[in-house]
N, C-alpha and C. Protein backbone atom coordinates (compact mmCIF):
# COMPACT_ATOMS: atom_id res chain seq x y z
N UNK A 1 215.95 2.03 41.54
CA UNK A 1 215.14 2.66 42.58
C UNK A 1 214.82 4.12 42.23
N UNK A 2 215.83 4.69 41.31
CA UNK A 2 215.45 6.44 41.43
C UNK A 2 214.52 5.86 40.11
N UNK A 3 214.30 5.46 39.19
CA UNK A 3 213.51 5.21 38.51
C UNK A 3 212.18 4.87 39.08
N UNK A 4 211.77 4.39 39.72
CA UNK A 4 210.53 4.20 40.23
C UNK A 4 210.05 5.28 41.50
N UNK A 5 211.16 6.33 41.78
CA UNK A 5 210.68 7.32 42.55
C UNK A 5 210.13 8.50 41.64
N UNK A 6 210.94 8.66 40.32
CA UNK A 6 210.61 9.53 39.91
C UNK A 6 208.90 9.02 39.02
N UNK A 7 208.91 8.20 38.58
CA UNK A 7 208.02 7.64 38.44
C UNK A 7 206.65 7.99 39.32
N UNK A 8 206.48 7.32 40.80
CA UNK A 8 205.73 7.67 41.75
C UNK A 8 205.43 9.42 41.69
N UNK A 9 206.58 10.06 41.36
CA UNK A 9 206.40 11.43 41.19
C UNK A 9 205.65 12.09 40.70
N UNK A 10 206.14 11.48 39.52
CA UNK A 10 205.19 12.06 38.45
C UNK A 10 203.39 11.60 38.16
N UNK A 11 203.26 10.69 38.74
CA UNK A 11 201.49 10.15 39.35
C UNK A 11 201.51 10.95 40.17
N UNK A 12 202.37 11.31 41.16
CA UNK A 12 201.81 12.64 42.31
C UNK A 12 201.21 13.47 41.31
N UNK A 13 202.17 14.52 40.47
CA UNK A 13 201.98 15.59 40.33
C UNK A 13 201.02 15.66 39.36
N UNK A 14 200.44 14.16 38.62
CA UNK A 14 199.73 14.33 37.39
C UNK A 14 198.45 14.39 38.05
N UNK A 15 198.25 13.88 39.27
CA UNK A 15 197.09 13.51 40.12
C UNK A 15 196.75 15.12 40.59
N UNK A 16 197.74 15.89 40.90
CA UNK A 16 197.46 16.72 41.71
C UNK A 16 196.96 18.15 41.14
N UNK A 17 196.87 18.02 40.06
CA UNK A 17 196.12 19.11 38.95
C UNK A 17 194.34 19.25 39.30
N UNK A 18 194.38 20.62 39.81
CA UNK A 18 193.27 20.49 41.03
C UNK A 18 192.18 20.74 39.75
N UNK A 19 191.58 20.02 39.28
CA UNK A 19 190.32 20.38 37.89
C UNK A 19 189.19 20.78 38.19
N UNK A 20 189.02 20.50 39.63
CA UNK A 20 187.51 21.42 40.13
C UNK A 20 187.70 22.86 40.13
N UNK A 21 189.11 22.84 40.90
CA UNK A 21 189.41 24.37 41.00
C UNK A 21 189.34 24.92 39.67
N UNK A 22 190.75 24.42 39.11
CA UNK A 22 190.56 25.36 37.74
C UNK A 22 189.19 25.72 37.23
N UNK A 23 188.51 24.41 37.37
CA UNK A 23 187.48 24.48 36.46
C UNK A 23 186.41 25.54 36.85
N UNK A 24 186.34 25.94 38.38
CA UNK A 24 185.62 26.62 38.86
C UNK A 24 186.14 27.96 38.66
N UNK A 25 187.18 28.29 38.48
CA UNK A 25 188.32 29.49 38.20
C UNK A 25 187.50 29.98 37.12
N UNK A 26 187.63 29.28 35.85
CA UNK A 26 187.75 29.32 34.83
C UNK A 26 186.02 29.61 34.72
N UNK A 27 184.90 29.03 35.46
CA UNK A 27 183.93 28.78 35.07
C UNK A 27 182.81 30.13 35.51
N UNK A 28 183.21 30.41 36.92
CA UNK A 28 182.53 31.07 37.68
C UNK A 28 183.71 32.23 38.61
N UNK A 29 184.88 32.15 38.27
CA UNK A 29 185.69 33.05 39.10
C UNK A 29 185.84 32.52 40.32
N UNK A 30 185.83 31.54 40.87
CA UNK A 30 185.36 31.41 42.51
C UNK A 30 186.41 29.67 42.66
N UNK A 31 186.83 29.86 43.95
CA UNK A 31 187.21 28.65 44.56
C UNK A 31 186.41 27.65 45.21
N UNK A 32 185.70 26.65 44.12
CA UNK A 32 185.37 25.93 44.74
C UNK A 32 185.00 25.19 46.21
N UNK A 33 186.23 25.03 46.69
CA UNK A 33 186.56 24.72 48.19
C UNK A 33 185.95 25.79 49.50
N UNK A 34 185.42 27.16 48.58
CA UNK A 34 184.39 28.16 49.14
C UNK A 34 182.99 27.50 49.08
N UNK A 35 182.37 26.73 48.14
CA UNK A 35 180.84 26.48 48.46
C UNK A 35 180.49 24.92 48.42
N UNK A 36 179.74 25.34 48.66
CA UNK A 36 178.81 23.95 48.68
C UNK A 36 179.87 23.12 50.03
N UNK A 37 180.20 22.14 49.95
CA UNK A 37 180.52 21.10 51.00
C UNK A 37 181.97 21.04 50.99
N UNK A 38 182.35 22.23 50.20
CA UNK A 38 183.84 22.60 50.71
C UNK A 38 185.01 21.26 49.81
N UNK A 39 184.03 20.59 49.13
CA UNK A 39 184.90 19.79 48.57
C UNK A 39 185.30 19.86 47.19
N UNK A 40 186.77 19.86 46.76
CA UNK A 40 187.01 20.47 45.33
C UNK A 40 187.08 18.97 44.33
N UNK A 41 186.08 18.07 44.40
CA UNK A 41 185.91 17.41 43.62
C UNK A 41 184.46 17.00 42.62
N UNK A 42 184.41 16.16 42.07
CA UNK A 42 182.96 16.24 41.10
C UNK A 42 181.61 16.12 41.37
N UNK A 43 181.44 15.91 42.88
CA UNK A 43 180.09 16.06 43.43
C UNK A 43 179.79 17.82 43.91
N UNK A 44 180.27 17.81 44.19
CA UNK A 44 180.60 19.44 44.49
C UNK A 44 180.75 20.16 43.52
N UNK A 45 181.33 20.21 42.57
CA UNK A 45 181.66 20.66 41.43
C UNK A 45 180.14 20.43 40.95
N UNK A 46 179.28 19.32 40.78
CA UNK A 46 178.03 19.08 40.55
C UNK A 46 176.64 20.11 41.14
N UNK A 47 177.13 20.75 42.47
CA UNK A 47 176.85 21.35 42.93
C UNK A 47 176.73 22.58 43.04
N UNK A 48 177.98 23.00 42.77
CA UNK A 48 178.17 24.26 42.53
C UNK A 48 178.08 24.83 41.29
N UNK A 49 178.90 24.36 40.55
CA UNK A 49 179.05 24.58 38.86
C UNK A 49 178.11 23.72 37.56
N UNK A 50 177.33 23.16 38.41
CA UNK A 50 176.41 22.61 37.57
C UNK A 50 176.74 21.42 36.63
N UNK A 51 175.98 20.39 35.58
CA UNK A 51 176.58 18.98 35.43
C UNK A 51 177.68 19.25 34.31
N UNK A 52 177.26 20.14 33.43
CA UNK A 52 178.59 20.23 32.51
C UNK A 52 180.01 20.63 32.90
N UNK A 53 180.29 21.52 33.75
CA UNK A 53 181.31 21.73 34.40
C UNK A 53 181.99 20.48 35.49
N UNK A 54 180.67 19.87 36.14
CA UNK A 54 180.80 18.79 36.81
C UNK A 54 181.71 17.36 35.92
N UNK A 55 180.86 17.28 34.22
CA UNK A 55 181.05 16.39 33.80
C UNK A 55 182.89 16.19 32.61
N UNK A 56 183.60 17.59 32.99
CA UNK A 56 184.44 18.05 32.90
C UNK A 56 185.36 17.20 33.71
N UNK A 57 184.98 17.97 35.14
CA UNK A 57 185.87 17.56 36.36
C UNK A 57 185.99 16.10 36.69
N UNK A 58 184.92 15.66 36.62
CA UNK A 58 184.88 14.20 36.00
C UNK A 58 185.88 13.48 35.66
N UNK A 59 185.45 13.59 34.30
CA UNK A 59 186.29 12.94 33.04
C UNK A 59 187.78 12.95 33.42
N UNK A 60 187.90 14.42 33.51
CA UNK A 60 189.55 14.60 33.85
C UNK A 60 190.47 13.64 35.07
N UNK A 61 189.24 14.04 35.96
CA UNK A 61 189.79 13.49 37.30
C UNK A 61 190.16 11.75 37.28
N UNK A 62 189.38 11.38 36.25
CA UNK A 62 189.24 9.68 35.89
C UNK A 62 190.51 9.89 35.06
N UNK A 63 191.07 10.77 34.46
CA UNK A 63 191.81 10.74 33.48
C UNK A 63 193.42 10.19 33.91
N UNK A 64 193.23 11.55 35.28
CA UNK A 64 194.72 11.34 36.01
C UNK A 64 194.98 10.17 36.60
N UNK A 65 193.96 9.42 37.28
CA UNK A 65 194.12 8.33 37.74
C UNK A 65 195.07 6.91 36.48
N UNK A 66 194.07 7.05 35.25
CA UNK A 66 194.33 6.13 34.70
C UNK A 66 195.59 6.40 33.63
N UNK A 67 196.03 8.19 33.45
CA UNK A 67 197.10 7.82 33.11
C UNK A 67 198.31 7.38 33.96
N UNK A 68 198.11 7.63 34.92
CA UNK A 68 199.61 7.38 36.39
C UNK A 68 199.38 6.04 36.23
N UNK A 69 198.50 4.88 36.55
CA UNK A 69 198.57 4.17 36.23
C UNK A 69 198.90 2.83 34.87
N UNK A 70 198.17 3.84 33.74
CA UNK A 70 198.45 3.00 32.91
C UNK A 70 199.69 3.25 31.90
N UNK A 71 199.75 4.88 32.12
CA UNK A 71 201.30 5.12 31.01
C UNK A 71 202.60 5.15 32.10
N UNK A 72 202.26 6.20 32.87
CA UNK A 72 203.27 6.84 33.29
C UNK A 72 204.52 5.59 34.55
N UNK A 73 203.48 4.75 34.72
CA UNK A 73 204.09 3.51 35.53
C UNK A 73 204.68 2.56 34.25
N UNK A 74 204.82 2.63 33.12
CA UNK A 74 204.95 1.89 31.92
C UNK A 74 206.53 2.84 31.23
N UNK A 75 206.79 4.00 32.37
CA UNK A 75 207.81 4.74 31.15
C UNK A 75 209.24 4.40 31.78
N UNK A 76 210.24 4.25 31.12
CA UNK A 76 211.68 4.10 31.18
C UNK A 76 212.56 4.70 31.30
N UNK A 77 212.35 6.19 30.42
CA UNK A 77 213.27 6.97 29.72
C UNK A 77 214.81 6.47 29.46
N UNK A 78 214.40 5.39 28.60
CA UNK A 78 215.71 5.02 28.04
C UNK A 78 216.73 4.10 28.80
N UNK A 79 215.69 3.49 30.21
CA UNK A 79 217.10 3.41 31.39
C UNK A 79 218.16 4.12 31.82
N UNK A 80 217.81 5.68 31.24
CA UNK A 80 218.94 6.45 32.07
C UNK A 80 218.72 6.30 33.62
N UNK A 81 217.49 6.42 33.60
CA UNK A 81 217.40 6.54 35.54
C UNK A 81 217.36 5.06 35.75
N UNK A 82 218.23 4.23 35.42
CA UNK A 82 217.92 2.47 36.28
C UNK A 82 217.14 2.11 35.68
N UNK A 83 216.59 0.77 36.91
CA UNK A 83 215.69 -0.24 36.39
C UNK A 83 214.96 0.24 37.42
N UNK A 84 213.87 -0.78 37.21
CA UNK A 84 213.04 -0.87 38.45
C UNK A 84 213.40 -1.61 39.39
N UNK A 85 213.08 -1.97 40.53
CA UNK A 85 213.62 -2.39 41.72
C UNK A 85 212.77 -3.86 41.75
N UNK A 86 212.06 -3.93 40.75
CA UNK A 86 210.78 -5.27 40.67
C UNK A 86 210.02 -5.01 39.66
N UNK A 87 209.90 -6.83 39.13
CA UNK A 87 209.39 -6.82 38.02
C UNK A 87 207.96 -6.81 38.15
N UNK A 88 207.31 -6.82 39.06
CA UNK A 88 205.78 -6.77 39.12
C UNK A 88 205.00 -5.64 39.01
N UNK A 89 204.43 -5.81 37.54
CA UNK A 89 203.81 -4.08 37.02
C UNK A 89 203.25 -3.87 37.36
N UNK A 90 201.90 -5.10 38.16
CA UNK A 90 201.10 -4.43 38.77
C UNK A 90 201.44 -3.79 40.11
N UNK A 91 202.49 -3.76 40.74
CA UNK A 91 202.50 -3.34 41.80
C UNK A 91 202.70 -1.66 41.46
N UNK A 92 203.41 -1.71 40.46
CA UNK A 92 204.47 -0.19 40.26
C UNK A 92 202.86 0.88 39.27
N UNK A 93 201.96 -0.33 38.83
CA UNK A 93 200.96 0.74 38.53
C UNK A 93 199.89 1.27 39.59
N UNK A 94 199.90 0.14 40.66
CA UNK A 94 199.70 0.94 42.05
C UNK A 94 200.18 1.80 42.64
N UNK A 95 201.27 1.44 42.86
CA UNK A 95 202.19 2.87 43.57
C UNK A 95 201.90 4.43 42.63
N UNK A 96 201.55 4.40 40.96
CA UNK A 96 201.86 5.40 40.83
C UNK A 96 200.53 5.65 40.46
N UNK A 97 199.64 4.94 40.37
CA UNK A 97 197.82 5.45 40.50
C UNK A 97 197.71 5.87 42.14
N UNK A 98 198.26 5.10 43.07
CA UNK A 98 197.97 5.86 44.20
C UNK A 98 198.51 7.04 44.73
N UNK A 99 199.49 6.80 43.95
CA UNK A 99 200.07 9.02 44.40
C UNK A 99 199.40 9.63 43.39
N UNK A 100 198.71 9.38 42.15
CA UNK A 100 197.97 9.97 41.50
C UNK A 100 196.71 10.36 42.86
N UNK A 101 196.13 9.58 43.22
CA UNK A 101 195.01 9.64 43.98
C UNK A 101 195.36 10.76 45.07
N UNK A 102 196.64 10.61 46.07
CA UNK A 102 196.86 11.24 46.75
C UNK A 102 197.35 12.97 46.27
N UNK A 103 197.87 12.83 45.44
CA UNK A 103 197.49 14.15 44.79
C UNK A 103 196.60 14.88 44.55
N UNK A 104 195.62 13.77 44.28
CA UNK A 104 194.02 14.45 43.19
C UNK A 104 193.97 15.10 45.25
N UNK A 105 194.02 14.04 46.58
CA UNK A 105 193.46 14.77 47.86
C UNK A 105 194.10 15.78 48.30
N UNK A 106 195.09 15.54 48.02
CA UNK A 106 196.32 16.67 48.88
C UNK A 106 197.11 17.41 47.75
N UNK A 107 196.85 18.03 46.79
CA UNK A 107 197.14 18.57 45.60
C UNK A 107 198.22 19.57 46.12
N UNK A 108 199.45 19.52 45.72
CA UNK A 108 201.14 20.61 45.52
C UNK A 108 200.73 22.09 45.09
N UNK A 109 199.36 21.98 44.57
CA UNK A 109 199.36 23.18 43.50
C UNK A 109 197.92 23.71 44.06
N UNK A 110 197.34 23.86 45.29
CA UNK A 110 196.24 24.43 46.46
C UNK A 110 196.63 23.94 47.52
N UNK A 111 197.35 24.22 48.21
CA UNK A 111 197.90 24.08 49.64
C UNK A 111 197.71 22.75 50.38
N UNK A 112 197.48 21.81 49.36
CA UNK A 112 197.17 20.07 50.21
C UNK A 112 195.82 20.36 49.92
N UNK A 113 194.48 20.95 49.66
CA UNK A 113 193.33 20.94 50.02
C UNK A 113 192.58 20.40 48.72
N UNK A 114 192.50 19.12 48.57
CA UNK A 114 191.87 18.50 46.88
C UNK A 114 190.61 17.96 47.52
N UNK A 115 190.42 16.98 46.73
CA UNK A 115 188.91 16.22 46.75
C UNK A 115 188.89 15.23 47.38
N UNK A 116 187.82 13.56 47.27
CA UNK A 116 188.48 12.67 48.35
C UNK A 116 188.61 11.75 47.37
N UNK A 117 188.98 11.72 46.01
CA UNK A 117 190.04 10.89 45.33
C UNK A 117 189.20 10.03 44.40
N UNK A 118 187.95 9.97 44.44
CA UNK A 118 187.24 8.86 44.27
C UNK A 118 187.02 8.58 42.54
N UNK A 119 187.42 10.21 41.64
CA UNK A 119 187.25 9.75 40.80
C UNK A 119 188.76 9.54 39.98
N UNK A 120 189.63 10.11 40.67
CA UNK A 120 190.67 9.64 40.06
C UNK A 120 191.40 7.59 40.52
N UNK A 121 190.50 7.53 41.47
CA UNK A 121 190.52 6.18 42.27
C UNK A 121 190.41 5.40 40.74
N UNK A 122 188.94 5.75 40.49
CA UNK A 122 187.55 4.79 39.65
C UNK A 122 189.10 5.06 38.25
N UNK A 123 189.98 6.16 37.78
CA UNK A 123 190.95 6.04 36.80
C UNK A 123 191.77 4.54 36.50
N UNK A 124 192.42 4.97 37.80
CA UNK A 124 193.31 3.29 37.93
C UNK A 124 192.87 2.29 38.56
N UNK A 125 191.44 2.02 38.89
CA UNK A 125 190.89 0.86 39.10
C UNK A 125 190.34 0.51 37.21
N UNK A 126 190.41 1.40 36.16
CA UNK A 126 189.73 1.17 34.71
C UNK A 126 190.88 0.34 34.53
N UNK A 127 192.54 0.70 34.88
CA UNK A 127 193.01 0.05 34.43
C UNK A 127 193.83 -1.30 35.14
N UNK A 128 193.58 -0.95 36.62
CA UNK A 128 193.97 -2.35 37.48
C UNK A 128 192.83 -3.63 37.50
N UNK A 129 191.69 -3.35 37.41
CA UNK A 129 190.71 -3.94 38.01
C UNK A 129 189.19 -3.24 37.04
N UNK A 130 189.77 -3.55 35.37
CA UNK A 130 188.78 -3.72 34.60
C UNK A 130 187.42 -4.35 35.05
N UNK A 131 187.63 -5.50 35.10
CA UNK A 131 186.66 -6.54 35.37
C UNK A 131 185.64 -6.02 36.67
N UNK A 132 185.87 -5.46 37.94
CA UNK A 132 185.03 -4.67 38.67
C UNK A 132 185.00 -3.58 38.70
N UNK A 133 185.28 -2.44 37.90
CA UNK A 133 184.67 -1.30 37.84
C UNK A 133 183.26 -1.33 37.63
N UNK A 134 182.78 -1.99 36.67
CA UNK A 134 181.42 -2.06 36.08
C UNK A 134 180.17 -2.63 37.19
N UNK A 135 181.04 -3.35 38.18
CA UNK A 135 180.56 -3.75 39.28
C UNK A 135 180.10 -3.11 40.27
N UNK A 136 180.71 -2.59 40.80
CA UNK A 136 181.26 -1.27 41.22
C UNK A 136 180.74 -0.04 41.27
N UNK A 137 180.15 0.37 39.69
CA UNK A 137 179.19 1.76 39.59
C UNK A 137 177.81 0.71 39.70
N UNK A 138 177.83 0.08 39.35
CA UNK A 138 176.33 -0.78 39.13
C UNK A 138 175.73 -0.69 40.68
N UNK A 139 176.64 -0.77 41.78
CA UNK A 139 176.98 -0.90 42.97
C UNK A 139 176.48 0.95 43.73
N UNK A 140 177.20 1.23 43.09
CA UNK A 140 177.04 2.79 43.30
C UNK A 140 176.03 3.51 42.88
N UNK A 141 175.69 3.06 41.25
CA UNK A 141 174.37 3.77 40.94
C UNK A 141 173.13 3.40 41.42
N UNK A 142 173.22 1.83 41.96
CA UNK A 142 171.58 1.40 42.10
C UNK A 142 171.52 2.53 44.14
N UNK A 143 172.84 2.37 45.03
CA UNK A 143 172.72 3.15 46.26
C UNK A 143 172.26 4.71 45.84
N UNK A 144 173.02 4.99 44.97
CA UNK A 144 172.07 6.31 44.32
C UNK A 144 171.41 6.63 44.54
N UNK A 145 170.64 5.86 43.73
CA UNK A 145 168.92 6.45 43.27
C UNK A 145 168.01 5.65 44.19
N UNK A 146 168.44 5.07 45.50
CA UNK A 146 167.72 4.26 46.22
C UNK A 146 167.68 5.48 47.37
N UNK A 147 168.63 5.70 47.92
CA UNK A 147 169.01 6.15 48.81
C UNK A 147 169.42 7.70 48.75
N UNK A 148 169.83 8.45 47.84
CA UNK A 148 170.55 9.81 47.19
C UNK A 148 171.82 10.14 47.58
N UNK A 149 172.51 9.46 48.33
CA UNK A 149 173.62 9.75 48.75
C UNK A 149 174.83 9.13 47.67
N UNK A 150 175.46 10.15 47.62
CA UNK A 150 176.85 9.76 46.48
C UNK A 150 177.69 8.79 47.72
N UNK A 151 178.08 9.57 48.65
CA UNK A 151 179.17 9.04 49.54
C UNK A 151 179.02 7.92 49.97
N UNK A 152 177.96 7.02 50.31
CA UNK A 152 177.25 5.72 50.58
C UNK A 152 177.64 4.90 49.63
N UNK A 153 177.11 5.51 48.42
CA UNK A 153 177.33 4.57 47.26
C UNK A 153 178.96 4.57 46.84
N UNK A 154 179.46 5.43 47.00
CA UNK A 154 181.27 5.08 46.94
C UNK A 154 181.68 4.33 47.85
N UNK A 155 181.46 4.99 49.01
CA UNK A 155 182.15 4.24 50.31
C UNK A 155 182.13 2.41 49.80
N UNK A 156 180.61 2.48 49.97
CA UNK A 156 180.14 0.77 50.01
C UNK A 156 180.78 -0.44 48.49
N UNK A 157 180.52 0.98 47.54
CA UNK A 157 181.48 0.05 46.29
C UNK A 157 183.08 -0.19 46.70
N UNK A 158 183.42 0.30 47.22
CA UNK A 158 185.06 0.30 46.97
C UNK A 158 185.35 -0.54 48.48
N UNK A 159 184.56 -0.78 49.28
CA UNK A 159 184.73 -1.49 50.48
C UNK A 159 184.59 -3.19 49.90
N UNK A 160 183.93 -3.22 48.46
CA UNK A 160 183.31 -4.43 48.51
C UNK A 160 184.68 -4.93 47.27
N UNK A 161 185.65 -4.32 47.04
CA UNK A 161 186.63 -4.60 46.04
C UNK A 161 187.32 -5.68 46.93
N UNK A 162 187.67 -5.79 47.67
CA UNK A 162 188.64 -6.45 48.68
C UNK A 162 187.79 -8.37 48.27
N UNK A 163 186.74 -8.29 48.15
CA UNK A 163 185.33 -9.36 47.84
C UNK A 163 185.80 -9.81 46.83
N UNK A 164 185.61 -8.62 45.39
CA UNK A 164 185.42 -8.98 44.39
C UNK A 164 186.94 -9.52 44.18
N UNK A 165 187.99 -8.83 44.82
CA UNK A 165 189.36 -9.36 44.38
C UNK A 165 189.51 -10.91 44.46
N UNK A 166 188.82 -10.97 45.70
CA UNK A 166 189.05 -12.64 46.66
C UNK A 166 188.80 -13.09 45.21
N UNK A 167 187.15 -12.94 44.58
CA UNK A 167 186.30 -14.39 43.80
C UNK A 167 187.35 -14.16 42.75
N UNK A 168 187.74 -13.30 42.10
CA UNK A 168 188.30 -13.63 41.07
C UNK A 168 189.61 -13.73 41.21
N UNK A 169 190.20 -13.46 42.10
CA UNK A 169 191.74 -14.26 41.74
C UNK A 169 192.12 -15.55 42.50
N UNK A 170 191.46 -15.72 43.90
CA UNK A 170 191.31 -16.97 44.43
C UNK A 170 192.10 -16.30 45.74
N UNK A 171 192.21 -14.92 45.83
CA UNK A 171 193.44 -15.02 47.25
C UNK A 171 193.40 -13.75 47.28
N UNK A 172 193.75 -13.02 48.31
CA UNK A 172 194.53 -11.60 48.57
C UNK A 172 195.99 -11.16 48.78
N UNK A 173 196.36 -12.38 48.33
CA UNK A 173 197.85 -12.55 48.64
C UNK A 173 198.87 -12.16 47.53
N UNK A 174 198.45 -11.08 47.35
CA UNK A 174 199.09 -10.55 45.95
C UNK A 174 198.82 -9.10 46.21
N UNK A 175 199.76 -8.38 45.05
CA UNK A 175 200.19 -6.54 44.96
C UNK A 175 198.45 -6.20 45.14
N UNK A 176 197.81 -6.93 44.04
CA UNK A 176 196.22 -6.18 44.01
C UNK A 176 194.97 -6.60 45.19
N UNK A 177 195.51 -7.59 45.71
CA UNK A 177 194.89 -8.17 46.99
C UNK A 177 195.14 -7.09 47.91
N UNK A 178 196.49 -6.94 48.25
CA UNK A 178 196.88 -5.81 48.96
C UNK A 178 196.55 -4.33 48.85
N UNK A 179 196.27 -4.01 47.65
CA UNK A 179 196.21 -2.33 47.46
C UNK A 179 194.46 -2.41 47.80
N UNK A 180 193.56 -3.65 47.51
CA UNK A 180 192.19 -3.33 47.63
C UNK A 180 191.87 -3.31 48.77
N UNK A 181 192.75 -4.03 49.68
CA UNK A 181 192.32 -3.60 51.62
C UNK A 181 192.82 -2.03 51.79
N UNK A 182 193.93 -1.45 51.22
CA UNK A 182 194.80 -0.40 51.56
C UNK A 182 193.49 0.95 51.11
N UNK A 183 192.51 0.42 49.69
CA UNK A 183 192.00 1.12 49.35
C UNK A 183 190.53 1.54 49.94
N UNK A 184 190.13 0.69 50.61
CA UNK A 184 188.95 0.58 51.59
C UNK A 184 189.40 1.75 52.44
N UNK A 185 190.73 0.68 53.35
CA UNK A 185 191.31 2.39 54.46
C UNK A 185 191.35 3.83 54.09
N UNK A 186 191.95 3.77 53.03
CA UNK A 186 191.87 4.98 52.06
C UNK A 186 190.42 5.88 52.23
N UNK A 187 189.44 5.63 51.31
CA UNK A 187 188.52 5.95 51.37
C UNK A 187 187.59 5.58 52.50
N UNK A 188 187.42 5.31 53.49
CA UNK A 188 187.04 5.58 54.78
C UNK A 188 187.51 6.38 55.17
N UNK A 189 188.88 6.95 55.38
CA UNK A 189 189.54 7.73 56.22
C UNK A 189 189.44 9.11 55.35
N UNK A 190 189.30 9.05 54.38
CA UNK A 190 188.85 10.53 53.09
C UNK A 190 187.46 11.15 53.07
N UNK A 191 186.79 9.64 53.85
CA UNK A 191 185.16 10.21 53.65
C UNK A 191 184.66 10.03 55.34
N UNK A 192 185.40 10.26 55.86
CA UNK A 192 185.28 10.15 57.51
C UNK A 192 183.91 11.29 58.12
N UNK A 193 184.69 12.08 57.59
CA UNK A 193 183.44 13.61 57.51
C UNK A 193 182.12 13.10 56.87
N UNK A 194 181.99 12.44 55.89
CA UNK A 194 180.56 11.97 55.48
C UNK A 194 179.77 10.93 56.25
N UNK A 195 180.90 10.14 57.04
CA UNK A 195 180.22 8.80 57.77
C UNK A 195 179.61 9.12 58.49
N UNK A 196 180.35 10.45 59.50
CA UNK A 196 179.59 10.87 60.41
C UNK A 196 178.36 11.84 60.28
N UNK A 197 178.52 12.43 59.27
CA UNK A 197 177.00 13.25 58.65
C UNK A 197 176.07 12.06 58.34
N UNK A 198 176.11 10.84 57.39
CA UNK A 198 175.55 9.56 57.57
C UNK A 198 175.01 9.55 58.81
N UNK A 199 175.86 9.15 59.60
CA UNK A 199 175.24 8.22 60.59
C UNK A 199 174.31 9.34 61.99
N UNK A 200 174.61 10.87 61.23
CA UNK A 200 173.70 11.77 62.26
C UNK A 200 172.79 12.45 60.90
N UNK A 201 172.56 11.59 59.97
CA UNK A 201 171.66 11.58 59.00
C UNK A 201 171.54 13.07 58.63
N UNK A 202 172.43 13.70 58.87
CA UNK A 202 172.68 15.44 57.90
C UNK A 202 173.53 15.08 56.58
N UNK A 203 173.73 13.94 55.89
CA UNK A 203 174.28 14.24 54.79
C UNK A 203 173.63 14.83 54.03
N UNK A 204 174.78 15.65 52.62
CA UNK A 204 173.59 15.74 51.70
C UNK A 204 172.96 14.93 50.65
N UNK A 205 172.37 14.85 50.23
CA UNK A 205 171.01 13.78 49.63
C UNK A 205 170.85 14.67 48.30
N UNK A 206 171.24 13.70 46.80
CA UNK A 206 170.85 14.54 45.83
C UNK A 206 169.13 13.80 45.69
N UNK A 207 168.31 14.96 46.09
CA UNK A 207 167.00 14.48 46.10
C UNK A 207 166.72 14.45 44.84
N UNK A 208 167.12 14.65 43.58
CA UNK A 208 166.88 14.50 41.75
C UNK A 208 166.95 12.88 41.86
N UNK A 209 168.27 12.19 42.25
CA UNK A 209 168.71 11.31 41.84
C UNK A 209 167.87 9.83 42.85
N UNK A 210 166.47 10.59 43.00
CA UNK A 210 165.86 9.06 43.77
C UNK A 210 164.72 9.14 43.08
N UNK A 211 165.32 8.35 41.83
CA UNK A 211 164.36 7.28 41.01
C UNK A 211 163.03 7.03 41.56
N UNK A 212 162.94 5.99 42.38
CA UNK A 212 161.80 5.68 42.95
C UNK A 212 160.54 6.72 43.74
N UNK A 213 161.50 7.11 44.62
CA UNK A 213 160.71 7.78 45.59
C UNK A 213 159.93 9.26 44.63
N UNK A 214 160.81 9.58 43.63
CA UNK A 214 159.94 10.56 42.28
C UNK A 214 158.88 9.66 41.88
N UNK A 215 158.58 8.48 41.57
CA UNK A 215 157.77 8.03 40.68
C UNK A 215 156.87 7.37 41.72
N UNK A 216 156.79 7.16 43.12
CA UNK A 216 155.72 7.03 44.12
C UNK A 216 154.96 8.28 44.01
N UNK A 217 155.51 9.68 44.21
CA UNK A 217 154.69 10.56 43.93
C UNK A 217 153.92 11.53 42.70
């Protein structure tokens, strides 16, 4: 059991390496979480600091996800600290991609105030749920450029995992059945603030990113 806490731990703290901030530190002097939509993750960061800095925060943020998940839920140290409490990896690479995630929101190292997780999410879904990621942005990019809203197109991809889990494993009755309902809640309750800008139609709208409606005019 202390083996799989410290474990969970360490996906916290790998998650919680705030990369917008730094990156905005580092980029422009300035705290992020000061402009644009107040959010210290890669749309914002897109916003503020422009796509290379954006495409930084990015990468990284995908990074933490998928190492908590794919190494750091995989380490032992020798069995000094025990065993695990259960042999099911996929569960234990959930637990420690999702304190990755909850870190990337509530980061140890800026007073709780992070991003809403989504790209360190898209990390350990590369490595839980290969097979629908690709689904997923396909999902996200076509709401994009239809519509301009990032938050639409996340929300609605990651609502539709719970779907994609059903067709391909035949059930929800399993660790990954379970974490893809847990992950819907998740991100609803992270992007709560956007639903309601949605649905009183003040979100913001990257007006670049609508394909169509550029090439009507």
């Amino acid at each position: 059991m202390i083996l799989l806490l410290i474990l969970i731990l360490l996906g916290y703290l790998a998650g919680s390496v705030p990369t917008s901030i730094i990156v905005g530190q580092i980029t422009r002097g300035i705290d992020i979480r000061d402009y644009g939509s107040g959010n210290a993750g890669g749309t914002n960061a897109f916003r503020v600091l422009g796509w290379k800095a954006a495409l930084v925060v990015v990468v990284v943020d995908i990074f933490k996800g998928w190492l908590a998940a794919a190494v750091i839920s995989r380490a032992t140290f020798g069995a000094v600290l025990g065993q695990l409490p259960t042999s099911d990896t996929h569960l234990v690479a959930i637990l420690c991609g999702a304190a990755a995630v909850l870190g990337h929101s509530f980061t140890i190292f800026a007073g709780f105030r992070g991003g809403k997780g989504i790209g360190t999410l898209a990390g350990m879904l590369l490595h839980l749920f290969p097979w629908a990621v690709l689904f997923g942005l396909a999902v996200w990019g076509l709401l994009l450029i239809t519509t301009g809203y990032v938050s639409l197109g996340s929300i609605t991809a990651v609502t539709l995992f719970p779907l994609i889990t059903f067709l391909r494993e035949g059930t929800l009755n399993s660790s990954l059945g379970y974490f893809s309902l847990v992950m819907v809640v998740f991100v609803w309750f992270t992007h709560r603030s956007n639903v309601t800008r949605l649905l009183a139609g003040t979100e913001n709208r990257f007006e670049k990113a609508l394909v169509f409606r550029r090439n009507k005019t």
